[in-house]
C-alpha atoms as a PDB file:
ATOM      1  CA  UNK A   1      22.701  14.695   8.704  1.00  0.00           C
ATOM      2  CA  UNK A   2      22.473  11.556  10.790  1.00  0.00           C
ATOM      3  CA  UNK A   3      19.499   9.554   9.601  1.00  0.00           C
ATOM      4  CA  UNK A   4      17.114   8.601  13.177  1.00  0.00           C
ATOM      5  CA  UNK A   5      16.247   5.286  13.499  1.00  0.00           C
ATOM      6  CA  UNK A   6      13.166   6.270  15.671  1.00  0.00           C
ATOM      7  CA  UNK A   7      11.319   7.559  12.080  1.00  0.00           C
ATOM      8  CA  UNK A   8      12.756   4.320   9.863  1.00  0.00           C
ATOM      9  CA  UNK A   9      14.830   7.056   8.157  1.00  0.00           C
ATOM     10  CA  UNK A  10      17.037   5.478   5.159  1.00  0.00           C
ATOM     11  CA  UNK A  11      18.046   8.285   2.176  1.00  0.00           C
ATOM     12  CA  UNK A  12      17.986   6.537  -1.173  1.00  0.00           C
ATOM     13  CA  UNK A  13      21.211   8.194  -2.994  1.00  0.00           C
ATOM     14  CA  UNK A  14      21.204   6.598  -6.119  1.00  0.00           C
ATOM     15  CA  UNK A  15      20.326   9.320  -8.783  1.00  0.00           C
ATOM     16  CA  UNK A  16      19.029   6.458 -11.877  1.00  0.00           C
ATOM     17  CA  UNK A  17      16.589   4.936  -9.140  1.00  0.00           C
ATOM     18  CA  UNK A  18      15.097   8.257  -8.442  1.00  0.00           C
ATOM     19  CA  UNK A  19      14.107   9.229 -11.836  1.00  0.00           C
ATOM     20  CA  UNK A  20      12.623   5.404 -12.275  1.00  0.00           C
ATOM     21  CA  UNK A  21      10.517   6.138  -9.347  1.00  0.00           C
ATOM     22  CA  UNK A  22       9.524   9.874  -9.987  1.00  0.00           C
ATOM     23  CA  UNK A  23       8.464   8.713 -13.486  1.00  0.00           C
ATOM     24  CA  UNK A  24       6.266   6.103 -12.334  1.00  0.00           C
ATOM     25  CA  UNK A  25       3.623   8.824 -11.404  1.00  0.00           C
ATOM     26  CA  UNK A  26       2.352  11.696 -13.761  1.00  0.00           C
ATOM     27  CA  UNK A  27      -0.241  13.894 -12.131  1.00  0.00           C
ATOM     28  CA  UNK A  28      -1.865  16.276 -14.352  1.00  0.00           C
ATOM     29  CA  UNK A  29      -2.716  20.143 -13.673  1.00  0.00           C
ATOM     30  CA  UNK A  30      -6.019  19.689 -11.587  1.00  0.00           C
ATOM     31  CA  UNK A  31      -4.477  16.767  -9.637  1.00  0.00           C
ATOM     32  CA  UNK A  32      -3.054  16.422  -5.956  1.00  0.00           C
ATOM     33  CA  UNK A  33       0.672  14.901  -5.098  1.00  0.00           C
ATOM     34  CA  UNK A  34       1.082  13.842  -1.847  1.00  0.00           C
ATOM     35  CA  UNK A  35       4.416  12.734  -1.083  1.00  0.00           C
ATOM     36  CA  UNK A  36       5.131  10.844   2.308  1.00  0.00           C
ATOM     37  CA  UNK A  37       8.155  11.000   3.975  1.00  0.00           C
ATOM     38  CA  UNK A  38      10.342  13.572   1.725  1.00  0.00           C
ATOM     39  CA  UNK A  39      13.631  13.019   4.025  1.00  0.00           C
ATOM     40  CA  UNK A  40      16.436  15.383   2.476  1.00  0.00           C
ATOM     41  CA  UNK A  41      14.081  15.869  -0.670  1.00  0.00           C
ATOM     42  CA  UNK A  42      15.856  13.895  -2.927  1.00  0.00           C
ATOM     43  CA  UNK A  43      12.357  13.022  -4.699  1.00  0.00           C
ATOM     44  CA  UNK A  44      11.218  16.346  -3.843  1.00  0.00           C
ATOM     45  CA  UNK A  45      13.072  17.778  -6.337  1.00  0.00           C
ATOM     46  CA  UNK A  46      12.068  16.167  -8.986  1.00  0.00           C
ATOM     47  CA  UNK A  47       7.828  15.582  -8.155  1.00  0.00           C
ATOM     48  CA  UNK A  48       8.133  19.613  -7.491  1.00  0.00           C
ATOM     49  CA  UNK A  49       8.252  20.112 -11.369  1.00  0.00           C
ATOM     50  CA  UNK A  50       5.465  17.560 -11.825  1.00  0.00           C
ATOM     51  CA  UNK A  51       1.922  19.214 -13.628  1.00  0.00           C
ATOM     52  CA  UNK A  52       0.300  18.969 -10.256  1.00  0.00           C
ATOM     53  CA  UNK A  53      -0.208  20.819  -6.396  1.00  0.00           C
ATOM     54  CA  UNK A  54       2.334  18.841  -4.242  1.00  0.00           C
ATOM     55  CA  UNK A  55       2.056  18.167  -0.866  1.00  0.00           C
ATOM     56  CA  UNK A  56       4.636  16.788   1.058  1.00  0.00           C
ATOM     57  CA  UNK A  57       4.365  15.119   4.626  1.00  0.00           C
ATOM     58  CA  UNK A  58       7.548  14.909   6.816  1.00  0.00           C
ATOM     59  CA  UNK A  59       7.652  13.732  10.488  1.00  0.00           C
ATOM     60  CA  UNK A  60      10.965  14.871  10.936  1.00  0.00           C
ATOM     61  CA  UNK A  61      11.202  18.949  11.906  1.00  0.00           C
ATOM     62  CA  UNK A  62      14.890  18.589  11.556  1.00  0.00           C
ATOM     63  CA  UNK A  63      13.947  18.450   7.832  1.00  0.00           C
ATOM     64  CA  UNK A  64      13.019  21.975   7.297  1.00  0.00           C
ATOM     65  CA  UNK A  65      17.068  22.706   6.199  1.00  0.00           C
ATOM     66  CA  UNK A  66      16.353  20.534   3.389  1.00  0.00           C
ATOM     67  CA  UNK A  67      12.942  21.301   2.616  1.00  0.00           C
ATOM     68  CA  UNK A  68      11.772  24.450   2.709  1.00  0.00           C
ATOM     69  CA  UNK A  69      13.378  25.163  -0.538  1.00  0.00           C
ATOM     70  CA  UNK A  70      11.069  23.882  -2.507  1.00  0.00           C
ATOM     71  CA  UNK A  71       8.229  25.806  -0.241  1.00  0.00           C
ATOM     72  CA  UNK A  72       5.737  27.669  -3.289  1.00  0.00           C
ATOM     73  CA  UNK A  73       2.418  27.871  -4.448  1.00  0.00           C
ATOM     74  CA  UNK A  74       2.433  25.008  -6.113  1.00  0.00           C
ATOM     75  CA  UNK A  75       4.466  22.920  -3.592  1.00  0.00           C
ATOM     76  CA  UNK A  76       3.721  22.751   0.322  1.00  0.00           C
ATOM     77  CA  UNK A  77       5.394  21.093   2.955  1.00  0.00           C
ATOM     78  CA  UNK A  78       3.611  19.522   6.234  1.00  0.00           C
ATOM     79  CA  UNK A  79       5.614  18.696   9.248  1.00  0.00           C
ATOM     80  CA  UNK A  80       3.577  16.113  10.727  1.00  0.00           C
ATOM     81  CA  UNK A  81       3.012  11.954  10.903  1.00  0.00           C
ATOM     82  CA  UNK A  82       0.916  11.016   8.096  1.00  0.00           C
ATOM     83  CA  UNK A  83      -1.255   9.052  10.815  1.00  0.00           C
ATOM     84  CA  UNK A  84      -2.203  11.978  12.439  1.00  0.00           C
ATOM     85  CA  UNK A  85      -2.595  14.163   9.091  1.00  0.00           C
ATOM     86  CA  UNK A  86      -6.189  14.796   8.166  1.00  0.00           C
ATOM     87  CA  UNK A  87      -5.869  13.721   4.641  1.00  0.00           C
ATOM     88  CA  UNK A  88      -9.804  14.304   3.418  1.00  0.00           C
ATOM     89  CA  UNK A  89      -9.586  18.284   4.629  1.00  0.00           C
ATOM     90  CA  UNK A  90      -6.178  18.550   2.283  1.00  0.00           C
ATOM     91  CA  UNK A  91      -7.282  16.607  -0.551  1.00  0.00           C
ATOM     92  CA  UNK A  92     -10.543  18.935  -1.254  1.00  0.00           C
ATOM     93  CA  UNK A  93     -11.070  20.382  -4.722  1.00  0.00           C
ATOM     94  CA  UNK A  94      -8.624  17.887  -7.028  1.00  0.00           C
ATOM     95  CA  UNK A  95      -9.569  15.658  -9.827  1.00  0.00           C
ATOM     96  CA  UNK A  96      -7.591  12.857  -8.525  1.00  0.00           C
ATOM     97  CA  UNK A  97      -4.907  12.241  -5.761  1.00  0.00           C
ATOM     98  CA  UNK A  98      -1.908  10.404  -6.278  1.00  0.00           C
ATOM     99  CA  UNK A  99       0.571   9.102  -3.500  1.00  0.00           C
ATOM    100  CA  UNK A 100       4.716   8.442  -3.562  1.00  0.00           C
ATOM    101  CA  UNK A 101       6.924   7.588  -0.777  1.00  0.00           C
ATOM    102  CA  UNK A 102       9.432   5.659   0.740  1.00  0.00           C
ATOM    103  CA  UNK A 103       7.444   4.215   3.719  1.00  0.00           C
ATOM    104  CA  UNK A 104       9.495   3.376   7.114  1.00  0.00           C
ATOM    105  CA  UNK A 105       9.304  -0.432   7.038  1.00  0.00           C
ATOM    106  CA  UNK A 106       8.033  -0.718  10.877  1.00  0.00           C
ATOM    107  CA  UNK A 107       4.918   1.032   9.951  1.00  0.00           C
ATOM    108  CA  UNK A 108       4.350   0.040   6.394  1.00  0.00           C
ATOM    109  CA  UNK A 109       1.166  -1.483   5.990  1.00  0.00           C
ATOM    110  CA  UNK A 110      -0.688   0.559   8.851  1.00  0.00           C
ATOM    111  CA  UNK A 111       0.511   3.430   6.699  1.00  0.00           C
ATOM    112  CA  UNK A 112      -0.816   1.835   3.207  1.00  0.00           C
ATOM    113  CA  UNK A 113      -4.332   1.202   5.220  1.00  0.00           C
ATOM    114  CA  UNK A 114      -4.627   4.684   6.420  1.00  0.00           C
ATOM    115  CA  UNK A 115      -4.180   6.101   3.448  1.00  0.00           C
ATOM    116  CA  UNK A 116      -7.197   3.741   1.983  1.00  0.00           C
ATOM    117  CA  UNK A 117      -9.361   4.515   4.683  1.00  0.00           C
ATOM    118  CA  UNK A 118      -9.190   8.017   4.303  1.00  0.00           C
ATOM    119  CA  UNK A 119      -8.411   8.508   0.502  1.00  0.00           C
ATOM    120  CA  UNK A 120      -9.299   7.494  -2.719  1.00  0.00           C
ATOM    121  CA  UNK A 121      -5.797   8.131  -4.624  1.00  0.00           C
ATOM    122  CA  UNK A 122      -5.852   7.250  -8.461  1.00  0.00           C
ATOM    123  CA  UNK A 123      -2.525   5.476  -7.903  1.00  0.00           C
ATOM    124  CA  UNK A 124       0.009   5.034  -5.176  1.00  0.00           C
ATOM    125  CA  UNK A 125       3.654   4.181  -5.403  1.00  0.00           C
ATOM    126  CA  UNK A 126       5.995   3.459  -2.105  1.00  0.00           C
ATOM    127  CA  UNK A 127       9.085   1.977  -1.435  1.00  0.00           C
ATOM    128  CA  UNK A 128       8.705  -1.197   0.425  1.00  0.00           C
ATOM    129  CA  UNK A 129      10.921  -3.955   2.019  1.00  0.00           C
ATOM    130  CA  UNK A 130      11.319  -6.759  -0.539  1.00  0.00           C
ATOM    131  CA  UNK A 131       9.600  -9.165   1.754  1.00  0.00           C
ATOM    132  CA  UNK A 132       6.605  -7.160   2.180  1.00  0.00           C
ATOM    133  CA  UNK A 133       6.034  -6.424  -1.640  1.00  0.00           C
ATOM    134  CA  UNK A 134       6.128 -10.026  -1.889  1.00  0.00           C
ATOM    135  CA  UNK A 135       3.468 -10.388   0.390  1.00  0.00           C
ATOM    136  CA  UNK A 136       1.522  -7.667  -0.942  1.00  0.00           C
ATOM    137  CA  UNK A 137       1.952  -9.225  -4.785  1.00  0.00           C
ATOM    138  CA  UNK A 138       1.733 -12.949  -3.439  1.00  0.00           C
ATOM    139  CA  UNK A 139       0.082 -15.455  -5.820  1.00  0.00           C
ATOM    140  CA  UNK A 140      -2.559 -17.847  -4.703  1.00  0.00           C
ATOM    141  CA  UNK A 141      -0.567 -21.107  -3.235  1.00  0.00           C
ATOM    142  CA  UNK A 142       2.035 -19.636  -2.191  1.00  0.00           C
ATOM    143  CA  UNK A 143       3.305 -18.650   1.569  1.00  0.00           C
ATOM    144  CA  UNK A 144       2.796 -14.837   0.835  1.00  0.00           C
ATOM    145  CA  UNK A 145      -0.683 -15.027  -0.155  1.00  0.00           C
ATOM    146  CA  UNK A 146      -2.808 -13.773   2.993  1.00  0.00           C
ATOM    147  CA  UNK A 147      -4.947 -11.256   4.037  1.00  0.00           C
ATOM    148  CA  UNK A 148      -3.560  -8.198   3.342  1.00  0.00           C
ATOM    149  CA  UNK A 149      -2.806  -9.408  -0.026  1.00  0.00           C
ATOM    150  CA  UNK A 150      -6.492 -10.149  -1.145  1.00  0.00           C
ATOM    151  CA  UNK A 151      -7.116  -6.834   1.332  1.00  0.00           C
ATOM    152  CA  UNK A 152      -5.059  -4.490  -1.127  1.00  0.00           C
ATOM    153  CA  UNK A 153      -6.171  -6.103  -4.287  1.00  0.00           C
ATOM    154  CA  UNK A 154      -9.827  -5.157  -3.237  1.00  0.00           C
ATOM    155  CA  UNK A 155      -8.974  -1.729  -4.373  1.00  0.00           C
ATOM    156  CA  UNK A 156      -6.136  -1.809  -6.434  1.00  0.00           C
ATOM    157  CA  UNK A 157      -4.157  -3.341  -9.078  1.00  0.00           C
ATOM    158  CA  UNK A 158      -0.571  -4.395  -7.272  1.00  0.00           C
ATOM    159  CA  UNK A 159       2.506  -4.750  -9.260  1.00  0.00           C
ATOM    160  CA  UNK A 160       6.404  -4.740  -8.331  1.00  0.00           C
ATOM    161  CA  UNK A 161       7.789  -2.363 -10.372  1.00  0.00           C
ATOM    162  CA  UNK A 162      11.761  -1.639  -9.339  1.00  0.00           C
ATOM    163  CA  UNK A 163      14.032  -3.944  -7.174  1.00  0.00           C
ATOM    164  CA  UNK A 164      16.117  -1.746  -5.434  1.00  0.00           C
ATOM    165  CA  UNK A 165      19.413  -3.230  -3.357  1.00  0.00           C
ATOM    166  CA  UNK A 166      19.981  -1.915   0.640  1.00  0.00           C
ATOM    167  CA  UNK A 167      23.210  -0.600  -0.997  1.00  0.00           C
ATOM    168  CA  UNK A 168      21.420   2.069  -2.498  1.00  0.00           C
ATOM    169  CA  UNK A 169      20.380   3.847   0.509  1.00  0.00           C
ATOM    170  CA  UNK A 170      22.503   5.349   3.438  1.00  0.00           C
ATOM    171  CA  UNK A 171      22.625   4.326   5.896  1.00  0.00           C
ATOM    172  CA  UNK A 172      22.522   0.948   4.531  1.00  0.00           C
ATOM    173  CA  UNK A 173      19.453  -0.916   5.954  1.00  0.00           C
ATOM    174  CA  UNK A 174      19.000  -4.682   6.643  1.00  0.00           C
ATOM    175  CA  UNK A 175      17.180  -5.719   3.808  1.00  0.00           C
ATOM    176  CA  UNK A 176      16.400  -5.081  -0.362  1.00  0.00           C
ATOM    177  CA  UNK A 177      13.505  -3.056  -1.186  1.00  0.00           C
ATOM    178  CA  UNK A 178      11.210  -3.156  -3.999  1.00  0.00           C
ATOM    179  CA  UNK A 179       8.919   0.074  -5.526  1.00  0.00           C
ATOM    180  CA  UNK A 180       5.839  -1.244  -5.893  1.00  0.00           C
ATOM    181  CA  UNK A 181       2.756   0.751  -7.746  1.00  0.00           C
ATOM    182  CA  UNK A 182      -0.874   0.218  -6.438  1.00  0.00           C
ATOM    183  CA  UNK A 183      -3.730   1.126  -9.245  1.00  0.00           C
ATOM    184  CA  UNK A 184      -7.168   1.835  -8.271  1.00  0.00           C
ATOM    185  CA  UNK A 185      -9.361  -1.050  -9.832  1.00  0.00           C
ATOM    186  CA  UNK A 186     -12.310  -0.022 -11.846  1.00  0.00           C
ATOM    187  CA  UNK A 187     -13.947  -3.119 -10.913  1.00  0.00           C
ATOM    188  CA  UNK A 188     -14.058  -3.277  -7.440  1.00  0.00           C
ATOM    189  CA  UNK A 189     -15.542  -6.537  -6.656  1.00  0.00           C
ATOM    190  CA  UNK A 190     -19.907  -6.659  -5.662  1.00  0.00           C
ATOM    191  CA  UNK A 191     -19.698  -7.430  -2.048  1.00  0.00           C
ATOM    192  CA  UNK A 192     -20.380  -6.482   1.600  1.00  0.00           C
ATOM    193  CA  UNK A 193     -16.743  -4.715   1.919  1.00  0.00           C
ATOM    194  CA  UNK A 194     -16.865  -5.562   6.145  1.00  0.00           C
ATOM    195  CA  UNK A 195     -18.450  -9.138   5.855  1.00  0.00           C
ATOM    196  CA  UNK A 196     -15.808  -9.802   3.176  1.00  0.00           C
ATOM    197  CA  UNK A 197     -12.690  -8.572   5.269  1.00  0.00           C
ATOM    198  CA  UNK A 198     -14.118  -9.963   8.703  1.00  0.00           C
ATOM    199  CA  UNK A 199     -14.200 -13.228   6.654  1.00  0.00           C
ATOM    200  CA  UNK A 200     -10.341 -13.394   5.096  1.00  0.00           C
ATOM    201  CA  UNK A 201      -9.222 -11.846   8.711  1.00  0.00           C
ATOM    202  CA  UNK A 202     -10.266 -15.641  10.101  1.00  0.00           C
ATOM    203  CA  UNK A 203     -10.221 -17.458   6.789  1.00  0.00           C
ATOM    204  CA  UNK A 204      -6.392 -16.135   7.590  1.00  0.00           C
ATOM    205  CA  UNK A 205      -5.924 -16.520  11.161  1.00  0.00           C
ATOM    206  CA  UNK A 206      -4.160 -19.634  11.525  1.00  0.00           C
ATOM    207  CA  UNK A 207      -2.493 -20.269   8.344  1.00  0.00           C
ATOM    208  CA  UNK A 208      -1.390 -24.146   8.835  1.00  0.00           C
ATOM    209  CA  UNK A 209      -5.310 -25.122   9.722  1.00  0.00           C
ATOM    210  CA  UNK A 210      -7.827 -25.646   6.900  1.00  0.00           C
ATOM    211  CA  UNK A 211     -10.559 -22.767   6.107  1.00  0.00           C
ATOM    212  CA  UNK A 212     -12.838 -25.182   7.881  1.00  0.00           C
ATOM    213  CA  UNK A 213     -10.910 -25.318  11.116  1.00  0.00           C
ATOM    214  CA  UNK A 214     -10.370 -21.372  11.097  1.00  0.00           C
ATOM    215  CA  UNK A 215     -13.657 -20.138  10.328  1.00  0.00           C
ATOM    216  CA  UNK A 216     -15.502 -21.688  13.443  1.00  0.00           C
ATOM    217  CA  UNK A 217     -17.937 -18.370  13.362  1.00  0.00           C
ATOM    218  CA  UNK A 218     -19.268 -18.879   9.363  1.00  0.00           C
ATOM    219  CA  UNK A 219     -22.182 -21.144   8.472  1.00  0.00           C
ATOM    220  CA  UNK A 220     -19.602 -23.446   6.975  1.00  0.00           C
ATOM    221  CA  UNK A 221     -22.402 -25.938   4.987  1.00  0.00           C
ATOM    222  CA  UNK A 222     -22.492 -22.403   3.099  1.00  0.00           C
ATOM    223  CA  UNK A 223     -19.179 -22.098   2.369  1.00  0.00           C
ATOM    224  CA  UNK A 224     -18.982 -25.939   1.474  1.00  0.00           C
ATOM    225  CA  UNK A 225     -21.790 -25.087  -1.513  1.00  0.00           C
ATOM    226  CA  UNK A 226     -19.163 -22.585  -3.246  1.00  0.00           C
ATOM    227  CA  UNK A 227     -15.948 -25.037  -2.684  1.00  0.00           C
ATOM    228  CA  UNK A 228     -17.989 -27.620  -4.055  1.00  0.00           C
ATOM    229  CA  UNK A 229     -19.046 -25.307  -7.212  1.00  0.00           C
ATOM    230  CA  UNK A 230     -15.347 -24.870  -7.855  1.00  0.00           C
ATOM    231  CA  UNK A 231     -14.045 -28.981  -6.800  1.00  0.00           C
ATOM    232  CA  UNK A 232     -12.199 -27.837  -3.903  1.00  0.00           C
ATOM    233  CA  UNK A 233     -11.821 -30.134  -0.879  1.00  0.00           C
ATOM    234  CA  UNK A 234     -13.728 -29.077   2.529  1.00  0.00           C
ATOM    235  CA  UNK A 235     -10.079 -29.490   3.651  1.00  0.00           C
ATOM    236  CA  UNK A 236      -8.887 -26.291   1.641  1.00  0.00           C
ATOM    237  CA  UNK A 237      -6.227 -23.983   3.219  1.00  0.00           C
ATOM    238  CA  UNK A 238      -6.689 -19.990   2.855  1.00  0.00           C
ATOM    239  CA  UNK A 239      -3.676 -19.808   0.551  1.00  0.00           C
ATOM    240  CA  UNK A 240      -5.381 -21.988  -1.851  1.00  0.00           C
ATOM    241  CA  UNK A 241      -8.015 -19.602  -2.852  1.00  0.00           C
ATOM    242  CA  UNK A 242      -8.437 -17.144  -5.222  1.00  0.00           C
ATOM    243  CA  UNK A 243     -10.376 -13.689  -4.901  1.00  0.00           C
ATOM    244  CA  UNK A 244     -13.088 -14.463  -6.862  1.00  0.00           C
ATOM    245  CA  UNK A 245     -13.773 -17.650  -4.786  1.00  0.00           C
ATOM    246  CA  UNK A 246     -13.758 -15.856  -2.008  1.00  0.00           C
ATOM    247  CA  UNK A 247     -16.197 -13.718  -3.200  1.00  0.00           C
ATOM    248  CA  UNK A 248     -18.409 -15.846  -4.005  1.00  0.00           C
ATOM    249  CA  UNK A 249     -17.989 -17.723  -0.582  1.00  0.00           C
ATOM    250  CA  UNK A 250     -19.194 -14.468   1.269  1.00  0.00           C
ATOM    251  CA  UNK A 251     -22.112 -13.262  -1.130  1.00  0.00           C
ATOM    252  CA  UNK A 252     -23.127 -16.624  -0.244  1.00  0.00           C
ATOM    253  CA  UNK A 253     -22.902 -15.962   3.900  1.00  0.00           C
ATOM    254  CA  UNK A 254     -24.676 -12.950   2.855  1.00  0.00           C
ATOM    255  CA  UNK A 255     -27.786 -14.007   1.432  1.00  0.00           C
END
C-alpha cells in the first residue's frame, strides 16, 4: 500500500524498534490503550496482547484491510482524526489511560495538546521528529528551551527514550525521529494554570529580546522582585529561566 502524504503516513518496519516501543507502556487489566495512528498495525499487533481495552484511532479508511483483524472485545478500532474524536465519552470507566503513537510530524504538537486538554493519560509515548523531541526535552539555556517545553513539563515528566533513523521507516522520511515518553507529574506545580501559560506565551514571543522587552503587558517591577531573589539581570532572556522561576514570577503577578 502506498503510504499518503496528505495523513504524514511513514510505516516503521523495523521489527527490534517495535518491541522497544510496545514495551515502553504496560497497561494493566482495568486500564485504557489508546493508540493513535495504527497505519498497517504493525504496533497493533503487539499492544493487542497488552493487559488492557485497546482503542485504536486511524484517519485513514483505506486501513480497514489491515486492521480489522485485530477487531474484538478487548480491542476496537475507530476510523476517525483524533482531533475530531471525543476522547472524554471513550475514556469513561478506566483506572488510568495510557497513549502510543507515531504522530504525523505536521500536526505533532496540536495533537500532544489535544490530547492534554481533553485527557488525563497516566503516560504517553509517540514517535516524534528528532528536532521536535529536542524541543520538547530542551534544557534551560539552550535554543530549544521555549514554551511548549515548560508547557509539557507542567504536566509531565519528558524524557527521550529511543533514537530511531528515517531509514527505519518506508517510505523513508526527511528527518530522524526520536520515541519520547511523557509521565504525568505528581507534583504539578501551585499556580494559576492560564495566568502561567498566558505569561511564557509572551515571556516567549520574541526569543532574541529580553523578558523585559517581551512582556510589555506584566507589572514588570513584579517580575524584577523574583529575578532579583534569584541574581538574575532585568536583562534576562526567556531561555535563561527555569520552571520554578517562572513560577514564582507569576504567583507573584498573581497576588
Amino acid at each position: 500500500m502506498q503510504a499518503k502524504k496528505k495523513y504524514g503516513q511513514n510505516f516503521l518496519i523495523n521489527q527490534n524498534i517495535i518491541n522497544e516501543i510496545t514495551n515502553l507502556i504496560n497497561p494493566n487489566e482495568n486500564d485504557l490503550l489508546i493508540e493513535i495512528g495504527p497505519g498497517q498495525g504493525a504496533l497493533t499487533k503487539y499492544l493487542a496482547q497488552k493487559k488492557s481495552k485497546l482503542i485504536c484511532i486511524e484517519i485513514d479508511k483505506d486501513m480497514h484491510a489491515y486492521l480489522d483483524k485485530f477487531e474484538n472485545e478487548n480491542c476496537h478500532i475507530i476510523y476517525d482524526d483524533i482531533l475530531s474524536t471525543n476522547l472524554k465519552d471513550i475514556t469513561i470507566n478506566f483506572d488510568k489511560i495510557f497513549v502510543i503513537g507515531n504522530l504525523p510530524y505536521y500536526i505533532t504538537s496540536p495533537i500532544i495538546e489535544y490530547l492534554i486538554n481533553n485527557l488525563k493519560a497516566e503516560k504517553m509515548i509517540f514517535m516524534v521528529q528528532k528536532e521536535v523531541a529536542n524541543r520538547y526535552c530542551a534544557e534551560i539555556n539552550t535554543k530549544d528551551y521555549g514554551y511548549f517545553t515548560l508547557y509539557l513539563r507542567y504536566f509531565y515528566n519528558v524524557k527521550k527514550e529511543i533514537f530511531v533513523s528515517k531509514d527505519n521507516f518506508r517510505p523513508i522520511p526527511k528527518v530522524d525521529s526520536m520515541v519520547i515518553s511523557l509521565t504525568k507529574r505528581n507534583d504539578t506545580p501551585s499556580v494559576s494554570k492560564k495566568l502561567y501559560f498566558n505569561f511564557l506565551k509572551e515571556a516567549f514571543s520574541h526569543k532574541r529580546k529580553t523578558l523585559k522587552n517581551n512582556i510589555k503587558s506584566y507589572d514588570f517591577n513584579k517580575v524584577k522582585e523574583v529575578l532579583n531573589k534569584y541574581n538574575l539581570s532585568d536583562n534576562v532572556r526567556a531561555e535563561n529561566i527555569r520552571e520554578n522561576i517562572y513560577i514564582d514570577i507569576v504567583n507573584n503577578l498573581d497576588n
